[in-house]
Protein backbone atom coordinates (compact mmCIF):
# COMPACT_ATOMS: atom_id res chain seq x y z
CA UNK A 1 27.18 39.83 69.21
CA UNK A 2 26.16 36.65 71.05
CA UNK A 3 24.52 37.40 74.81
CA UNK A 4 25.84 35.04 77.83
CA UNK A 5 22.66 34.33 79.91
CA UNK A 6 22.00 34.86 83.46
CA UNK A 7 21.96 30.51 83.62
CA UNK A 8 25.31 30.70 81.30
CA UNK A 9 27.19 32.34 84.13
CA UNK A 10 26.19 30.26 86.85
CA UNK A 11 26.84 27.01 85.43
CA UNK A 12 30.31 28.63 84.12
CA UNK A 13 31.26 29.35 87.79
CA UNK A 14 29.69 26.09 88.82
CA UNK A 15 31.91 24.08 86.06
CA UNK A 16 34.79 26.07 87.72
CA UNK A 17 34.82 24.26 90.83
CA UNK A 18 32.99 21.19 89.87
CA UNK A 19 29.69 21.63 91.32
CA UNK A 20 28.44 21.48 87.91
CA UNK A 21 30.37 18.87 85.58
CA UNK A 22 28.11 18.94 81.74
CA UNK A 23 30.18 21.05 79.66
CA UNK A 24 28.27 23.10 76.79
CA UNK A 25 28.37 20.90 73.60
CA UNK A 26 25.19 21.43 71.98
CA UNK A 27 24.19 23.72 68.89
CA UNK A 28 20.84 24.51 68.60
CA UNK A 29 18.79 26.46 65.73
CA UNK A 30 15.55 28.54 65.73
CA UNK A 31 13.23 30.60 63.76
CA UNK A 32 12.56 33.24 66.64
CA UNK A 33 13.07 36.71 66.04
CA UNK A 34 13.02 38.37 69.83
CA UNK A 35 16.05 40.34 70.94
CA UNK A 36 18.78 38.74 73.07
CA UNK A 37 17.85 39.16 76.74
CA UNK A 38 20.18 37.77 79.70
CA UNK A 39 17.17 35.65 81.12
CA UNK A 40 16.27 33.74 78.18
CA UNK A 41 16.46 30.59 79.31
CA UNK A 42 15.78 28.79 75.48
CA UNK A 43 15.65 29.77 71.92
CA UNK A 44 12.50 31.44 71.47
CA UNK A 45 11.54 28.80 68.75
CA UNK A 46 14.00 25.88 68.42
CA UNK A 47 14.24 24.40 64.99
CA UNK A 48 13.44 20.43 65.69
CA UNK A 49 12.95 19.22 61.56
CA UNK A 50 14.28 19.26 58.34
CA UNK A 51 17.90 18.64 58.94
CA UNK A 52 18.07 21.79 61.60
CA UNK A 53 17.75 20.22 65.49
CA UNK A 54 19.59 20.23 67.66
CA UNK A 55 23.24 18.25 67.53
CA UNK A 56 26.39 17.63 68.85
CA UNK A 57 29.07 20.52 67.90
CA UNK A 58 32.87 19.65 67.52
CA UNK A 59 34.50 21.88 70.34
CA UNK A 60 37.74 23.61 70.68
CA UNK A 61 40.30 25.41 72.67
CA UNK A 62 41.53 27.98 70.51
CA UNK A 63 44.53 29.87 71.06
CA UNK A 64 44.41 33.30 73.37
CA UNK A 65 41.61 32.13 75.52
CA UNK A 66 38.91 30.95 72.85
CA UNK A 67 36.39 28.45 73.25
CA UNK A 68 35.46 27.59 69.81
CA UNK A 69 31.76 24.69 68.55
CA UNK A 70 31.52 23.87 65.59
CA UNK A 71 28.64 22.25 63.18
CA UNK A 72 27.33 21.94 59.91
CA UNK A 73 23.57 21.51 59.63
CA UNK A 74 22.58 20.41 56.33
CA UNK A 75 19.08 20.93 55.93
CA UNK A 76 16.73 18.14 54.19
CA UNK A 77 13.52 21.10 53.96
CA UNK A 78 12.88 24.28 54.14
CA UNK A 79 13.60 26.61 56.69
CA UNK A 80 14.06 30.29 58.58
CA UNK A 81 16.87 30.37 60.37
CA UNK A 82 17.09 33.29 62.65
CA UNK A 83 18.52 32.19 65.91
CA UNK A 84 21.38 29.39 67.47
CA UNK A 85 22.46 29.32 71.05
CA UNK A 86 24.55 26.83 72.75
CA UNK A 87 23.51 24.23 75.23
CA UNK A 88 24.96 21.78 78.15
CA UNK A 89 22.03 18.63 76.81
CA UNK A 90 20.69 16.82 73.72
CA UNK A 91 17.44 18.31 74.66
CA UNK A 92 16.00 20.58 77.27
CA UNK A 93 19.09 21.52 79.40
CA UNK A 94 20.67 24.79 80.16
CA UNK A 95 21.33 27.32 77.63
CA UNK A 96 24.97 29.23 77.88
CA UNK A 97 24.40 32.14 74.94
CA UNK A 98 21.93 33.38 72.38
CA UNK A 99 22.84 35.18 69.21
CA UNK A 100 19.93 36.34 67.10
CA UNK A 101 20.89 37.00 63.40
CA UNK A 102 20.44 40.27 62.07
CA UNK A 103 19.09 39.09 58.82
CA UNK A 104 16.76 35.64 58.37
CA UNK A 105 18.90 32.56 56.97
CA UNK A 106 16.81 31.01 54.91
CA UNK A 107 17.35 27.45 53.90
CA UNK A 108 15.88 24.89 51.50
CA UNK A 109 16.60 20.80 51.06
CA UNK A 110 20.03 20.03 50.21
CA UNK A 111 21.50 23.41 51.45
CA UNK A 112 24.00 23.59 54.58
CA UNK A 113 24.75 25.90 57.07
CA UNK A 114 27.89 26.26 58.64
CA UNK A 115 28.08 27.78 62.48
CA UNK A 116 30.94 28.28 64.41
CA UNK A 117 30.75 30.33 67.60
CA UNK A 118 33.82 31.49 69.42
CA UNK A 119 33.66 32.99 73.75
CA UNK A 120 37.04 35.70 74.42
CA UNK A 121 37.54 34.64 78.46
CA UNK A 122 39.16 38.10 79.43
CA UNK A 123 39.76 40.41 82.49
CA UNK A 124 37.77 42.62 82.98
């Protein structure tokens, strides 16, 4: 399971009525291992070589409320994958969700990863 941040919402509710107008289209990888918290603000350690920073995801609608980003990394070292989360820039920017892995993807030149991450919007 994937946690929204506390910055996620507000620039969700912000896109809403155009106050805020950079849509989330950014997957990034890291190697930290901390738990999800709401207030993260970044990855604890974003992945910046070997085939794993941070890139432009193919996004989605997807039927029955789904947002759905897309990306392949394929990796040109070696390298620990253990966390993604999505972003609104290239670099730097605001971070909508974190998901930390429950196991360590580990990754070696020539290998690729696939990630797709899907948000439910649903009453609550």
């Amino acid at each position: 399971m994937a946690t929204i941040t506390n910055k996620g919402l507000e620039i969700k509710a912000k896109l809403l009525n155009g106050v805020a107008s950079t849509p989330f289209t950014y997957i990034a990888l890291g190697s930290g291992t901390t738990d999800e918290a709401n207030d993260q603000t970044a990855l604890v350690t974003e992945i910046t070589t070997n085939g794993g920073a941070r890139a432009a995801a193919t996004c989605e609608y997807e039927a029955d409320y789904k947002a759905k980003w897309t990306k392949t990394f394929s990796f040109t070292g070696s390298l620990s994958v253990n966390e993604v989360g999505i972003f609104d820039a290239a670099s730097g920017g605001n971070m909508l969700m974190r998901h930390k892995f429950s196991a360590t993807k580990s990754v070696e030149n020539g290998d690729s990863l696939a990630i797709t991450i899907k948000e439910t919007e649903s009453r609550a």
